[in-house]
Protein backbone atom coordinates (compact mmCIF):
# COMPACT_ATOMS: atom_id res chain seq x y z
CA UNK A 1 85.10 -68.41 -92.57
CA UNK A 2 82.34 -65.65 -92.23
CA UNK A 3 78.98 -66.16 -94.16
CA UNK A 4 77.42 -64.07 -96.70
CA UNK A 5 74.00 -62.96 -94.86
CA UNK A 6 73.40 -60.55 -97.76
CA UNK A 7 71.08 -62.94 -99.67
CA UNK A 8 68.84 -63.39 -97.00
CA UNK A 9 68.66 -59.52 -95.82
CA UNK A 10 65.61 -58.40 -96.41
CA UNK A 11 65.14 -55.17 -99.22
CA UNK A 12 64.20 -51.77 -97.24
CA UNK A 13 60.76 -51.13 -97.05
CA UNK A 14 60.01 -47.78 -99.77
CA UNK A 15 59.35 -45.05 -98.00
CA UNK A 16 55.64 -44.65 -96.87
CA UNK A 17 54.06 -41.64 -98.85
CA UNK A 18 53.12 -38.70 -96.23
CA UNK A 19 49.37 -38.65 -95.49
CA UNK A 20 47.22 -35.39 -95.80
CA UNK A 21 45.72 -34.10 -93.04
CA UNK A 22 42.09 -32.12 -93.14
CA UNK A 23 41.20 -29.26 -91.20
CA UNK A 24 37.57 -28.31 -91.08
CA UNK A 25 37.30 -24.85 -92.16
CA UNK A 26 33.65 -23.36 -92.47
CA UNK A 27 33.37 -19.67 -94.85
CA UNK A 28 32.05 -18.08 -97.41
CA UNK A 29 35.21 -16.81 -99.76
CA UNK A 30 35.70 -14.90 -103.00
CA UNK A 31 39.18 -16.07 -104.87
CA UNK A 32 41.12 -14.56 -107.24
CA UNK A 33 42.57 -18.24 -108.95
CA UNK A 34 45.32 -19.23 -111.11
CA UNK A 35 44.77 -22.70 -112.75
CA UNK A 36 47.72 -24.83 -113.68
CA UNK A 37 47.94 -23.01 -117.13
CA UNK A 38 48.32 -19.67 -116.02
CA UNK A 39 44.51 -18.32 -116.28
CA UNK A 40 42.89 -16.27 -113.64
CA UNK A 41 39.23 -16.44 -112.67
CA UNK A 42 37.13 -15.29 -110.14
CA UNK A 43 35.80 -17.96 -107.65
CA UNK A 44 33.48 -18.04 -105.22
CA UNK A 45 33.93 -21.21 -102.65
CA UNK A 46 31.94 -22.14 -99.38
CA UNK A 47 34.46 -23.68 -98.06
CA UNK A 48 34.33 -27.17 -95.69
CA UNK A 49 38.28 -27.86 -95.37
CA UNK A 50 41.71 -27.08 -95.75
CA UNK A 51 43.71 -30.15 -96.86
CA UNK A 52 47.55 -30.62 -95.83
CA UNK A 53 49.54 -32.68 -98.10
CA UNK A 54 52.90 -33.71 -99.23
CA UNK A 55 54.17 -30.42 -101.21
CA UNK A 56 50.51 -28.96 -101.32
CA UNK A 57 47.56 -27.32 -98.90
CA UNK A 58 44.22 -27.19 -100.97
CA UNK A 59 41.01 -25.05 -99.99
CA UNK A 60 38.12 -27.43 -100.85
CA UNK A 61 34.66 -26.39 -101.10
CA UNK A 62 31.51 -26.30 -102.86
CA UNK A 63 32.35 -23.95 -105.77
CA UNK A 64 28.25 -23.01 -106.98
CA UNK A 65 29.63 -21.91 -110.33
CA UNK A 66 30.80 -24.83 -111.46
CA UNK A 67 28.25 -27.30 -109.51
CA UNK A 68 30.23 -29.25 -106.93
CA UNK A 69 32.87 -29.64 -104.71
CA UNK A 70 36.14 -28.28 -105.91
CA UNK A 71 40.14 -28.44 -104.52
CA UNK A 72 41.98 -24.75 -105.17
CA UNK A 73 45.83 -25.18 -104.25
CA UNK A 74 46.27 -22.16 -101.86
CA UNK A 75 49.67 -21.76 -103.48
CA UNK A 76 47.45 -20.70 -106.53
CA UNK A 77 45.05 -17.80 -104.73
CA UNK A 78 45.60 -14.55 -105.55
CA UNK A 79 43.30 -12.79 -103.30
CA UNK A 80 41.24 -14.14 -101.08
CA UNK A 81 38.22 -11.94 -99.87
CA UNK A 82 35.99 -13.18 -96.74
CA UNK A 83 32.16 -12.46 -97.81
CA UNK A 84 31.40 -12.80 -94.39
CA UNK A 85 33.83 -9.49 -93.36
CA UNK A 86 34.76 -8.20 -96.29
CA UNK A 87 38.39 -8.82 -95.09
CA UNK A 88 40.71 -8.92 -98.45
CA UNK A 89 43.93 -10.96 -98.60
CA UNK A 90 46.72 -11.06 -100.92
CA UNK A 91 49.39 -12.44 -99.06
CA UNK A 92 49.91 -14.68 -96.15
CA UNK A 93 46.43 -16.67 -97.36
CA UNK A 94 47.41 -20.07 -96.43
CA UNK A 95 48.86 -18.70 -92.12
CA UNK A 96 45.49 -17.01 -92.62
CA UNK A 97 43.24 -20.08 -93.18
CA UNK A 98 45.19 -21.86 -90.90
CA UNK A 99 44.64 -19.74 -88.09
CA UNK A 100 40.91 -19.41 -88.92
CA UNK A 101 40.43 -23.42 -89.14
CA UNK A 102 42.59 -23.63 -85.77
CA UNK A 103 40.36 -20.72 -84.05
CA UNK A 104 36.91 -22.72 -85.42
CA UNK A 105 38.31 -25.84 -83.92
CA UNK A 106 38.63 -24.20 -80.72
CA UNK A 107 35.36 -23.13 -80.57
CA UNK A 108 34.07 -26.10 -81.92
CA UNK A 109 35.52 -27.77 -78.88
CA UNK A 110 34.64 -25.40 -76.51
CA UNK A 111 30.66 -25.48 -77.39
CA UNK A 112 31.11 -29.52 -77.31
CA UNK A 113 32.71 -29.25 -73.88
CA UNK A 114 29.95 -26.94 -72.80
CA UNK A 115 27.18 -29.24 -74.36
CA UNK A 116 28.35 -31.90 -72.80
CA UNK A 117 28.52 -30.75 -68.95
CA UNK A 118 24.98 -29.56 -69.64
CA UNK A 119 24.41 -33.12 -70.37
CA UNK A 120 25.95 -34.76 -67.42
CA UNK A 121 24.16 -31.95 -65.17
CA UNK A 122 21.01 -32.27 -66.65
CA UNK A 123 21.48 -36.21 -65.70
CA UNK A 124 22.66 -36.10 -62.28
CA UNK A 125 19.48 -33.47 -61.90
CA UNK A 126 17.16 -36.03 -63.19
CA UNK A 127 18.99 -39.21 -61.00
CA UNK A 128 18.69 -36.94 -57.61
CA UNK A 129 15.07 -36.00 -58.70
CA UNK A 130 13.97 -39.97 -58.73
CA UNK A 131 15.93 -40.86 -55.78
CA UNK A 132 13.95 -37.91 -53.34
């Protein structure tokens, strides 16, 4: 006679939601927005990161005209102007800001990397400068 393990079986875990990933992103942008009822407005964001979630990417900044930091869902930009260049987008905006955050973070890494063998240079100098 075979026994019924079913009871014991333990119920399958629910799925663990997807977490969102930041990217630092550093720029000063003009948008062209379309809130979630359909209404443009012009935006201007200094933007600190690009988030990467489940079904959404979001732009977040410090938005001066309405005091704080704000979340624009890339989906909803309809231009996208770079004060910095002048450089105007109205497609491809979210490949764009994700090969501008991945070309920061490459720098960003580079200077560290350079910082830090000045570092360890400057130290051995200073250790072979006691020991003579």
């Amino acid at each position: 006679m075979f026994s019924d393990f079913s009871a014991v079986r333990p119920e399958p875990a629910a799925p663990a939601s997807p977490a969102w990933h930041l990217l630092p992103l550093e720029g000063r942008f003009e948008l062209v927005y379309e809130d979630g009822q359909g209404v443009w407005s012009r935006r201007t964001v200094a933007a600190r990161e690009l988030k990467l979630g489940p079904g959404r990417t979001l732009l977040g900044g410090i938005d001066p005209g309405r005091g704080g930091y704000r979340g624009f869902r890339v989906d909803r930009i309809r231009r996208l102007t770079d004060t910095a260049t002048g450089e105007r987008l109205e497609g491809g905006i979210l490949d764009w800001l994700m090969a501008r955050a991945e070309t920061q973070r490459r720098e960003q890494a580079r200077d560290h990397r350079r910082r830090t063998r000045a570092q360890t240079r400057a130290r051995r100098e200073a250790a072979l400068e006691r020991l003579a």
